[in-house]
PDB file of N, CA and C in Angstrom:
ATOM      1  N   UNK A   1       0.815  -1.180   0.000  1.00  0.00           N
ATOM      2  CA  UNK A   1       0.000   0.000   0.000  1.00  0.00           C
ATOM      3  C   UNK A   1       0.861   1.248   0.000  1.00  0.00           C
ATOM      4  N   UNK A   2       2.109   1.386   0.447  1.00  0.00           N
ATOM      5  CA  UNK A   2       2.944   2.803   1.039  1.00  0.00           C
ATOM      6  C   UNK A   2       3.228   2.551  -0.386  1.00  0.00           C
ATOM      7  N   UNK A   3       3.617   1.824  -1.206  1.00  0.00           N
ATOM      8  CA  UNK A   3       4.167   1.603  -2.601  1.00  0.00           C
ATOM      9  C   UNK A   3       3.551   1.823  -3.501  1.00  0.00           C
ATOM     10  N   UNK A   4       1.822   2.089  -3.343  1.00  0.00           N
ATOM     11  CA  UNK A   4       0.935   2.475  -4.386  1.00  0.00           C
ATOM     12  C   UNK A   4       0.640   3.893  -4.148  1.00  0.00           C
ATOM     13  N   UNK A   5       0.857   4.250  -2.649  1.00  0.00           N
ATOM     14  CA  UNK A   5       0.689   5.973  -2.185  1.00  0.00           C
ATOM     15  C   UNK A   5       1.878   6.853  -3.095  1.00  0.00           C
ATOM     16  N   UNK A   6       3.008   5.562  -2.004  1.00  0.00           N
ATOM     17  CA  UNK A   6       4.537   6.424  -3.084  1.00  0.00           C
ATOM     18  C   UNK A   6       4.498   7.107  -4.462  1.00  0.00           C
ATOM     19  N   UNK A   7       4.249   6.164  -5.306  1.00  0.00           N
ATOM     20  CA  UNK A   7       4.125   5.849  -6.750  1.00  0.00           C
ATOM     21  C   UNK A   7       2.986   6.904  -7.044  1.00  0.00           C
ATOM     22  N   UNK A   8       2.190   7.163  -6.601  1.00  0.00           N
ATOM     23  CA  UNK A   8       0.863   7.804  -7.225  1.00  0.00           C
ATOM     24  C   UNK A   8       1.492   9.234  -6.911  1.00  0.00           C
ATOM     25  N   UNK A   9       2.302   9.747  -5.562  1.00  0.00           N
ATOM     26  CA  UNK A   9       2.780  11.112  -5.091  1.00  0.00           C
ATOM     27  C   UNK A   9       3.553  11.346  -5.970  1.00  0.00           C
ATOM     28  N   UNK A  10       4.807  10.322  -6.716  1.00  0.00           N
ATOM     29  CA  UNK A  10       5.711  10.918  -7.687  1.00  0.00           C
ATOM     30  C   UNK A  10       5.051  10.988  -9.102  1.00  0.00           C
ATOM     31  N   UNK A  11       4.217  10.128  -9.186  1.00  0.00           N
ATOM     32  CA  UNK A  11       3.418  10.416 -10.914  1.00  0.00           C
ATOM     33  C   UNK A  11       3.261  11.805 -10.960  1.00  0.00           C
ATOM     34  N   UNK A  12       2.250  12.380  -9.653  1.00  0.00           N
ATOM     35  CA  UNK A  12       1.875  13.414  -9.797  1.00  0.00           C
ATOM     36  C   UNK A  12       2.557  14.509  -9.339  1.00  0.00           C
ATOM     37  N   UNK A  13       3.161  13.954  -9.505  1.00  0.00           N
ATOM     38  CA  UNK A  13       4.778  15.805  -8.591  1.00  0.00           C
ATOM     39  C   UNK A  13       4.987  15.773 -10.016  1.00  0.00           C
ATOM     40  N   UNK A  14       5.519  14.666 -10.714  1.00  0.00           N
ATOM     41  CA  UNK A  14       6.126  15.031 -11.952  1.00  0.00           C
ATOM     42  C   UNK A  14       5.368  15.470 -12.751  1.00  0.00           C
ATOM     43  N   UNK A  15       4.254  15.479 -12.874  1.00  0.00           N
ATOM     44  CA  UNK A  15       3.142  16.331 -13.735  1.00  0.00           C
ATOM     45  C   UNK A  15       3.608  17.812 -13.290  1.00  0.00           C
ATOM     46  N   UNK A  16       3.733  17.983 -12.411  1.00  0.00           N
ATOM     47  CA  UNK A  16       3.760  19.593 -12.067  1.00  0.00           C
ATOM     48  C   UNK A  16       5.304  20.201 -12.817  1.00  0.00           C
ATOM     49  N   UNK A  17       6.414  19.379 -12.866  1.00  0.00           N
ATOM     50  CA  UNK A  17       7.567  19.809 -13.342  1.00  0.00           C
ATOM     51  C   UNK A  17       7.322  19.860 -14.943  1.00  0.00           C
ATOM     52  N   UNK A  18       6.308  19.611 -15.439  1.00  0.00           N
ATOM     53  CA  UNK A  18       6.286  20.074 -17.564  1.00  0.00           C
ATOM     54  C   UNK A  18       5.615  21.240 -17.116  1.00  0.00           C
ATOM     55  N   UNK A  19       4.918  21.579 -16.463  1.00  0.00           N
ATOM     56  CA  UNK A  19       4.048  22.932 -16.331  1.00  0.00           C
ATOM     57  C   UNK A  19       5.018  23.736 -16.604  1.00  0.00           C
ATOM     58  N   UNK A  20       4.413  24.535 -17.989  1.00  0.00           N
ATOM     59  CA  UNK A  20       5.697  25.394 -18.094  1.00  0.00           C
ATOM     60  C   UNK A  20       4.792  27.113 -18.564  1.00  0.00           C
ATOM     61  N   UNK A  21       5.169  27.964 -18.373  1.00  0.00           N
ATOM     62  CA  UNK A  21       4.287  29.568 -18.885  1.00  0.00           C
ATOM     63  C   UNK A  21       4.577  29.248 -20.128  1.00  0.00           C
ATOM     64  N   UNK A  22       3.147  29.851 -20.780  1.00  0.00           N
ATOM     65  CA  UNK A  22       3.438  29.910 -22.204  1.00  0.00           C
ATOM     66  C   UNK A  22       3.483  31.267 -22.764  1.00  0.00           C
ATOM     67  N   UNK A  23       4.077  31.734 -23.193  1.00  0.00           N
ATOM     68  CA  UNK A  23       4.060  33.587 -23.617  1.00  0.00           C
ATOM     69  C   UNK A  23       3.188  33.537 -24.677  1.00  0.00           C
ATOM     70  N   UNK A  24       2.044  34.316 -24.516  1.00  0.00           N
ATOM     71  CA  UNK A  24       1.130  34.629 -26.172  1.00  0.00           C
ATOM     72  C   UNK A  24       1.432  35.508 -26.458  1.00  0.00           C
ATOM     73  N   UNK A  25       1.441  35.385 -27.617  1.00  0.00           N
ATOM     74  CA  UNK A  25       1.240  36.840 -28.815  1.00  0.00           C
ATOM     75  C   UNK A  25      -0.431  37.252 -28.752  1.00  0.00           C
ATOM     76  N   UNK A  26      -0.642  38.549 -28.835  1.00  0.00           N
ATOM     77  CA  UNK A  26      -1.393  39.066 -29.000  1.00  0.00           C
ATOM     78  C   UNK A  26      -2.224  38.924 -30.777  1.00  0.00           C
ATOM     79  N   UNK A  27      -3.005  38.497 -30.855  1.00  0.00           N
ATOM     80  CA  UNK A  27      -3.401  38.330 -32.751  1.00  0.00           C
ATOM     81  C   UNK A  27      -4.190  39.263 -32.992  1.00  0.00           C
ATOM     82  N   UNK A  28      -4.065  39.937 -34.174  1.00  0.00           N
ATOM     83  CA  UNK A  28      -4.484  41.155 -34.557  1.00  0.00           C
ATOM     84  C   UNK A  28      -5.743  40.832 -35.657  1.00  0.00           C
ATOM     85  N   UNK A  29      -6.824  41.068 -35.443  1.00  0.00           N
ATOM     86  CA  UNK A  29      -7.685  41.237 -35.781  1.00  0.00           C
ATOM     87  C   UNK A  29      -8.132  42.448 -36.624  1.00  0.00           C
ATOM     88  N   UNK A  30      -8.661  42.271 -38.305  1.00  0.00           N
ATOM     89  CA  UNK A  30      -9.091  42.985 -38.772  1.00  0.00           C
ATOM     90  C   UNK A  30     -10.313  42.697 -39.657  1.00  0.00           C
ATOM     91  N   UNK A  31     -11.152  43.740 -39.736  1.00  0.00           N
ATOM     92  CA  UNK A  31     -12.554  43.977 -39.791  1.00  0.00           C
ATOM     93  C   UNK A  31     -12.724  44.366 -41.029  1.00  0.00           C
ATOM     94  N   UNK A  32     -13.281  44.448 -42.172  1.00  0.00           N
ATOM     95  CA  UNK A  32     -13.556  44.556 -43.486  1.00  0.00           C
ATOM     96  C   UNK A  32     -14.940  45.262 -43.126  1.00  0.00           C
ATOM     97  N   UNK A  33     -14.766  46.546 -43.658  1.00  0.00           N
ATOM     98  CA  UNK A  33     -15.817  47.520 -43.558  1.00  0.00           C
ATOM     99  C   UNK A  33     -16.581  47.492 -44.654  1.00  0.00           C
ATOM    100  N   UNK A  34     -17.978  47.324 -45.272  1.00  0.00           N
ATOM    101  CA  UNK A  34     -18.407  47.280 -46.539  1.00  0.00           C
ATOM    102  C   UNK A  34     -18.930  48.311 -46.794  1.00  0.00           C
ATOM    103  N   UNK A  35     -18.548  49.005 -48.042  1.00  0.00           N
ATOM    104  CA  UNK A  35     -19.149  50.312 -48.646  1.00  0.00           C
ATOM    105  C   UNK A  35     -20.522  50.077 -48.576  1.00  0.00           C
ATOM    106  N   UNK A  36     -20.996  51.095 -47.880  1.00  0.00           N
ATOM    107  CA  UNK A  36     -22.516  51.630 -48.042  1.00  0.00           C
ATOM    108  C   UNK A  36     -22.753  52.143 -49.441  1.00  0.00           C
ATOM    109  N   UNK A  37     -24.320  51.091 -49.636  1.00  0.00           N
ATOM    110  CA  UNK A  37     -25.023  51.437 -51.291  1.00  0.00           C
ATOM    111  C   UNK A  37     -26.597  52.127 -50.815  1.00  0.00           C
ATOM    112  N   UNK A  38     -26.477  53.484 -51.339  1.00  0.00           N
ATOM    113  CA  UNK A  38     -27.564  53.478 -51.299  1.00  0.00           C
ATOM    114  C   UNK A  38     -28.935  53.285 -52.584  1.00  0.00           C
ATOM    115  N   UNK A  39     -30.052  52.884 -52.695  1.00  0.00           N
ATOM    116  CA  UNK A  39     -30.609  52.525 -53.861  1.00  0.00           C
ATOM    117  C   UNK A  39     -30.890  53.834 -55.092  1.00  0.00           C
ATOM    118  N   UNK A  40     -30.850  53.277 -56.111  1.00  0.00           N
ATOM    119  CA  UNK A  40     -31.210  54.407 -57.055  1.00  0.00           C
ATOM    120  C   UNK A  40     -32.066  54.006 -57.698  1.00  0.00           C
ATOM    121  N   UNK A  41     -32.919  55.220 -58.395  1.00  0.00           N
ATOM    122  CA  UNK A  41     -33.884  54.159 -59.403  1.00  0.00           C
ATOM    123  C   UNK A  41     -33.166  53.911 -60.992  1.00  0.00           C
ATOM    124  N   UNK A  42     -34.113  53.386 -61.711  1.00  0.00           N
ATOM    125  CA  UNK A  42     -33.082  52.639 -62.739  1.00  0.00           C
ATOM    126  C   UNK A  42     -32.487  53.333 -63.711  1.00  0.00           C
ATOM    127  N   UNK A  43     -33.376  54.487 -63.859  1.00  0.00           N
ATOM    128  CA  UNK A  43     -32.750  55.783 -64.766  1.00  0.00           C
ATOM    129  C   UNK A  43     -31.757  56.314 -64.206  1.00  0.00           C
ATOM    130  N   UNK A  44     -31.124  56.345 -63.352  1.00  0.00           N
ATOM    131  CA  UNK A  44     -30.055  56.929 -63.094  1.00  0.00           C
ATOM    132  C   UNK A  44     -28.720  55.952 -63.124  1.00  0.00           C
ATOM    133  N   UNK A  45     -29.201  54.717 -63.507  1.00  0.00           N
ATOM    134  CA  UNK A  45     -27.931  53.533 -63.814  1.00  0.00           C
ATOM    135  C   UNK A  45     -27.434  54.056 -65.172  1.00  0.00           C
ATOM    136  N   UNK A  46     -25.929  54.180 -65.120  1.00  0.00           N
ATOM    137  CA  UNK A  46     -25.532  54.527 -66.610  1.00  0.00           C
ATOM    138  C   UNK A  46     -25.538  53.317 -67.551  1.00  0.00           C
ATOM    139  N   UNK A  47     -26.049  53.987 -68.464  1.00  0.00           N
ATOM    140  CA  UNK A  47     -26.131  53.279 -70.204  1.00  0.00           C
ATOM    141  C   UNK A  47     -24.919  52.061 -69.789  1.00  0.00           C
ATOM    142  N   UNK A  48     -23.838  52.520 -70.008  1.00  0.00           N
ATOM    143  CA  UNK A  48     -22.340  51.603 -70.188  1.00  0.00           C
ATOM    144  C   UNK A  48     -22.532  50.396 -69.056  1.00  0.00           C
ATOM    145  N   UNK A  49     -23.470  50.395 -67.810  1.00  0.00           N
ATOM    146  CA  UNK A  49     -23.899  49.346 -66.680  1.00  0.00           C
ATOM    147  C   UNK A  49     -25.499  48.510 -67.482  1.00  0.00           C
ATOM    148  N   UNK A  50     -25.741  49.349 -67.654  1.00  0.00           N
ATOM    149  CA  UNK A  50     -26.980  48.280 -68.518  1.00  0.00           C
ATOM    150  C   UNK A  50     -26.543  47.623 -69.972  1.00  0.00           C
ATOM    151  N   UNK A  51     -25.804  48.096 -70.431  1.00  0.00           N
ATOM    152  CA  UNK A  51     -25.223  47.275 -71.906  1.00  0.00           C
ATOM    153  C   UNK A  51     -24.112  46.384 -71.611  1.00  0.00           C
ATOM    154  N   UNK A  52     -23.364  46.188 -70.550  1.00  0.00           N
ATOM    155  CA  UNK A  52     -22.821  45.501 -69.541  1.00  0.00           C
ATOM    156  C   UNK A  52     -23.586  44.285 -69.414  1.00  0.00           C
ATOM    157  N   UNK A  53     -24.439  44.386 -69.032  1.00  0.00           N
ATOM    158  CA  UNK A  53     -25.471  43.473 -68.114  1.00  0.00           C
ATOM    159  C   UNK A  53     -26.084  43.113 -68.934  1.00  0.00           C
ATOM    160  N   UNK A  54     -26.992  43.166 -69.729  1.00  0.00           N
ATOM    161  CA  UNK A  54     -27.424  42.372 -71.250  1.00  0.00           C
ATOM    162  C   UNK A  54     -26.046  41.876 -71.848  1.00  0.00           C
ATOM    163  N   UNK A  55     -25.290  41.862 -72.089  1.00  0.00           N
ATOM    164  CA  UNK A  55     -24.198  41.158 -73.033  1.00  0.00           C
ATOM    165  C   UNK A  55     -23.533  40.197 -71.883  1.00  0.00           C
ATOM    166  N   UNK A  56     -23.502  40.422 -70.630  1.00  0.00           N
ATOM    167  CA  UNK A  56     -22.970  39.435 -69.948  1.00  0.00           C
ATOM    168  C   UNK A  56     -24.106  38.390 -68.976  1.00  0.00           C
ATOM    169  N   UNK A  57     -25.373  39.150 -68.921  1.00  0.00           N
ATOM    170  CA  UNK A  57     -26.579  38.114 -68.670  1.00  0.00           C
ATOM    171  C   UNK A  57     -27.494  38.607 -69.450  1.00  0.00           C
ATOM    172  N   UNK A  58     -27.832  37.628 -70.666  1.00  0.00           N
ATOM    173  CA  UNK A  58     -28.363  37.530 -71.536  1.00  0.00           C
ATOM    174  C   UNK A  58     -29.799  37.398 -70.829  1.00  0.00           C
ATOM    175  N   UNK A  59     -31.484  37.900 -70.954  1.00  0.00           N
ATOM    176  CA  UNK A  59     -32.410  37.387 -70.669  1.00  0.00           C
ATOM    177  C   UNK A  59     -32.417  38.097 -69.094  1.00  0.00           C
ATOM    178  N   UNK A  60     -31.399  38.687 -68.359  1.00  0.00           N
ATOM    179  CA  UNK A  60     -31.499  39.304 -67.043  1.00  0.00           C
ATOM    180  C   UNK A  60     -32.629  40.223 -66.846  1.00  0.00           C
ATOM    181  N   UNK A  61     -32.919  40.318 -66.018  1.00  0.00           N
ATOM    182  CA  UNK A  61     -33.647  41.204 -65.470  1.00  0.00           C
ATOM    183  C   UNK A  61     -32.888  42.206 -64.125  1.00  0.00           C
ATOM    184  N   UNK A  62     -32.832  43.648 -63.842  1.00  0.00           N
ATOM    185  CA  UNK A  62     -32.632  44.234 -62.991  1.00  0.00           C
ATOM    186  C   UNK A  62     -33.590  44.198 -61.671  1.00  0.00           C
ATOM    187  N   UNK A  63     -33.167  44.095 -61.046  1.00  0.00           N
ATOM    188  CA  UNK A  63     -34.430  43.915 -59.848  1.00  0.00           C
ATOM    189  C   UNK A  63     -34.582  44.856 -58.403  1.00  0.00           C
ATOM    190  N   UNK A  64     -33.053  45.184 -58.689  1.00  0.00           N
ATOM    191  CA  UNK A  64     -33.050  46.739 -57.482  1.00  0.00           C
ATOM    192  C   UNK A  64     -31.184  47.232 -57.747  1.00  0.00           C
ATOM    193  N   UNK A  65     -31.134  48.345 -57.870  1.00  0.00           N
ATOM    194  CA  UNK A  65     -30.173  48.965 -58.317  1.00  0.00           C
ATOM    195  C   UNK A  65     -29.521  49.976 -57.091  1.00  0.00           C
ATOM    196  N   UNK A  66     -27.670  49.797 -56.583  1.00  0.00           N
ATOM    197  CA  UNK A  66     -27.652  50.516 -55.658  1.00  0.00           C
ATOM    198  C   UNK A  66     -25.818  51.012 -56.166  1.00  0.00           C
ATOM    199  N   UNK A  67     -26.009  52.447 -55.510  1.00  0.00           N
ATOM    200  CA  UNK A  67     -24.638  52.954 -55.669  1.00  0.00           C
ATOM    201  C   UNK A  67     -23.870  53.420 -54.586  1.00  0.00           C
ATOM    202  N   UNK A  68     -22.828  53.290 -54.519  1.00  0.00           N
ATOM    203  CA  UNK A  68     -22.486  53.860 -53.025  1.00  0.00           C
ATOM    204  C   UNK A  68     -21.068  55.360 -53.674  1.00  0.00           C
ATOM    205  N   UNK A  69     -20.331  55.585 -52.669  1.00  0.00           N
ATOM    206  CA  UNK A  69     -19.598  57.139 -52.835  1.00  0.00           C
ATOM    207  C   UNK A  69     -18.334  56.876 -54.030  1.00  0.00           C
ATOM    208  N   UNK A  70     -18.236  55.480 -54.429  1.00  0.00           N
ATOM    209  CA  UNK A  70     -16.974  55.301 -55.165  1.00  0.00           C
ATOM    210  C   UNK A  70     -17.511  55.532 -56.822  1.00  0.00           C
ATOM    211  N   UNK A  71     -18.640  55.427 -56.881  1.00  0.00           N
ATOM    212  CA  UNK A  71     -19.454  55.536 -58.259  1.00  0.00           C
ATOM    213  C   UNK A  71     -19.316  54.554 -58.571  1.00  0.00           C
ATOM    214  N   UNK A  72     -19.122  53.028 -57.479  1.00  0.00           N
ATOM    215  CA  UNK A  72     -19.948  51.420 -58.070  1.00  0.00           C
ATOM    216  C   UNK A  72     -20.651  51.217 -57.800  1.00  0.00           C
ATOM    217  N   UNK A  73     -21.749  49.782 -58.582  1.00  0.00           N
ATOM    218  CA  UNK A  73     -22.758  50.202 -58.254  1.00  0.00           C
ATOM    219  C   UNK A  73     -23.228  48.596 -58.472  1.00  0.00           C
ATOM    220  N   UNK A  74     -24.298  48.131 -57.361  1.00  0.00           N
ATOM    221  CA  UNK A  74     -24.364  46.632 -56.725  1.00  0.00           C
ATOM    222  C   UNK A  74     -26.190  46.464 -57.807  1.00  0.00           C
ATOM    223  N   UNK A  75     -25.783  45.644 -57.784  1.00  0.00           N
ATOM    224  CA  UNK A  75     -27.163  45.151 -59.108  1.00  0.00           C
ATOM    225  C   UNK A  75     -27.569  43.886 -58.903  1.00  0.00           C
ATOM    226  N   UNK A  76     -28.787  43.684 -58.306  1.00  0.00           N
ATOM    227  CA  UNK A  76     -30.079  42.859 -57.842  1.00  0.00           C
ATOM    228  C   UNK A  76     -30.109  42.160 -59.201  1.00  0.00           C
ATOM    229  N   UNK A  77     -30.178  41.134 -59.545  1.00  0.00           N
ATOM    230  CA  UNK A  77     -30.238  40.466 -60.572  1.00  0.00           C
ATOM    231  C   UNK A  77     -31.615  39.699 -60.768  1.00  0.00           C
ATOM    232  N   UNK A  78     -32.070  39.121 -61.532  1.00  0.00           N
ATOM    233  CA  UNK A  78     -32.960  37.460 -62.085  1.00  0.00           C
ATOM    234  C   UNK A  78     -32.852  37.323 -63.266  1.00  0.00           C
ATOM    235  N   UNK A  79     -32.617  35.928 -63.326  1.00  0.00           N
ATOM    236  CA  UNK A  79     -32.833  35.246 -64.496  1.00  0.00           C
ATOM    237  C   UNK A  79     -33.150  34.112 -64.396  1.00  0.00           C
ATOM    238  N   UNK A  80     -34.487  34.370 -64.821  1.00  0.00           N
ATOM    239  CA  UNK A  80     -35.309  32.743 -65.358  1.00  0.00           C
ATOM    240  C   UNK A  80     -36.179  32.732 -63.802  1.00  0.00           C
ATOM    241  N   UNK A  81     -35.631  31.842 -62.634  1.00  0.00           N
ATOM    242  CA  UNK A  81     -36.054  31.563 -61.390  1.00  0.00           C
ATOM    243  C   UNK A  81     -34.754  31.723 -60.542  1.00  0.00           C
ATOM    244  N   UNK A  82     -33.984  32.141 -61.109  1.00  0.00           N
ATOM    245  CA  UNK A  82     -32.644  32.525 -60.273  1.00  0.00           C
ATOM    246  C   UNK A  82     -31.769  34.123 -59.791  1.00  0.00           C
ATOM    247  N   UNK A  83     -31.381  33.959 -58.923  1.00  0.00           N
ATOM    248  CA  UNK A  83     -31.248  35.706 -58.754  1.00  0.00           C
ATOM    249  C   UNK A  83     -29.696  35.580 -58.466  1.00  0.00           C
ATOM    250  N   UNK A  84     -29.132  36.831 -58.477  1.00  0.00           N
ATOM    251  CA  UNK A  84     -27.229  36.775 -57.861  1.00  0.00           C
ATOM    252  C   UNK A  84     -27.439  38.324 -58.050  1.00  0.00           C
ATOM    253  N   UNK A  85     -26.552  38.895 -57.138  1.00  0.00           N
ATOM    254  CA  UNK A  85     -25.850  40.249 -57.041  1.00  0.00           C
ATOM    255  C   UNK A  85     -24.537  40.030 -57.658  1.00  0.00           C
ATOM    256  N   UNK A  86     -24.250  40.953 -58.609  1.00  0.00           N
ATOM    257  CA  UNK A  86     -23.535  41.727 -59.361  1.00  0.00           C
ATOM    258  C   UNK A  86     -23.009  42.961 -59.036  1.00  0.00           C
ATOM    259  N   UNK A  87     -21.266  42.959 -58.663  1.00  0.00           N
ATOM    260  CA  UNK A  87     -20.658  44.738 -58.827  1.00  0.00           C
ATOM    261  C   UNK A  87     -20.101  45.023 -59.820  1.00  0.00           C
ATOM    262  N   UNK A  88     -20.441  46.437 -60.055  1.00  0.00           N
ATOM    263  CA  UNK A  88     -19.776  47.112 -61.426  1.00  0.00           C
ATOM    264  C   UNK A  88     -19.626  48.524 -60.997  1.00  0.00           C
ATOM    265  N   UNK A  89     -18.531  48.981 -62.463  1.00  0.00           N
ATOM    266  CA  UNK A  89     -18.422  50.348 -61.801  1.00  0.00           C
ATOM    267  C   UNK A  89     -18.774  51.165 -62.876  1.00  0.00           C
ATOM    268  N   UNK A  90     -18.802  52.615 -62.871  1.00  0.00           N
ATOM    269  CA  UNK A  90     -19.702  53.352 -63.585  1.00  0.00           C
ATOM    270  C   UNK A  90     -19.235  52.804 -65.208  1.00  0.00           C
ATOM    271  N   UNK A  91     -18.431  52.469 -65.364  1.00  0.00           N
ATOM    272  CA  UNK A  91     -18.029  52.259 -67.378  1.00  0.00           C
ATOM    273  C   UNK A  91     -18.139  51.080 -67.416  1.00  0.00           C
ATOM    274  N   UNK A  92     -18.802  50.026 -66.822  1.00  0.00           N
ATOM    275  CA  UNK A  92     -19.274  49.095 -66.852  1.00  0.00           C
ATOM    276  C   UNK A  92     -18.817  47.502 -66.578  1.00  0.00           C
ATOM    277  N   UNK A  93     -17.447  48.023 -66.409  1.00  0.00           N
ATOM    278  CA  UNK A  93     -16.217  46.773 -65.793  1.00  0.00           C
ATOM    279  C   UNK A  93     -16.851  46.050 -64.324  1.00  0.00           C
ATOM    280  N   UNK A  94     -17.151  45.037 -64.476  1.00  0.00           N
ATOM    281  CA  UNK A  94     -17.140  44.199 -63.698  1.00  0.00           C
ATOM    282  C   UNK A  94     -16.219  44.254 -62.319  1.00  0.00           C
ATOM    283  N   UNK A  95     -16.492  44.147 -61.070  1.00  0.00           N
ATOM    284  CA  UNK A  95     -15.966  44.380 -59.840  1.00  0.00           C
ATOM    285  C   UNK A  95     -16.217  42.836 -58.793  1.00  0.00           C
ATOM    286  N   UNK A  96     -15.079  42.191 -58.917  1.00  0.00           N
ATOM    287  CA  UNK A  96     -15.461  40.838 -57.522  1.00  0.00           C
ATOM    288  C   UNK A  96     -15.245  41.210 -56.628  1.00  0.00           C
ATOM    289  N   UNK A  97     -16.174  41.153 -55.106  1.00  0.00           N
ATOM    290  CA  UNK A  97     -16.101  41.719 -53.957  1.00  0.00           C
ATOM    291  C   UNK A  97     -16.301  40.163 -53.240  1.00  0.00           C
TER     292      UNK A  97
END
């Protein structure tokens, strides 16, 4: 029995000798702010964004139109039974966000 007390006191002393501090780094966290769009109506989408959008979705439909301070501009899509948002910028170049 003193031989199973013994044995169990040094298992666990020696657990305490790996305990070691670990120094952290601090991780820096950053936040991706998304440009505010506000909506426009469709007459005010330039020509060069709607001839854009017919030649690259054929059969599309516009479905809500928004611009924010950079003069791009986020486009509500459908086609057929399917919808996707689209960015572009005022001359009609395509934008992946």
């Amino acid at each position: 029995m003193k031989k199973l007390i013994l044995s169990a006191a040094i298992i666990l002393g020696s657990f305490t000798t790996f305990a070691q501090a670990v120094e952290s780094t601090p991780v820096e966290q950053q936040a991706k702010v998304q440009d505010e769009y506000t909506e426009i109506s469709m007459d005010k989408l330039p020509e060069a964004v709607t001839k854009a959008t017919e030649a690259t979705y054929p059969g599309s439909k516009i479905k809500a139109a928004y611009m924010n301070k950079q003069n791009q501009y986020k486009l509500e899509l459908t086609v057929k039974d399917q919808s996707a948002t689209v960015f572009a910028d005022a001359d009609g170049n395509w934008i992946t966000k």
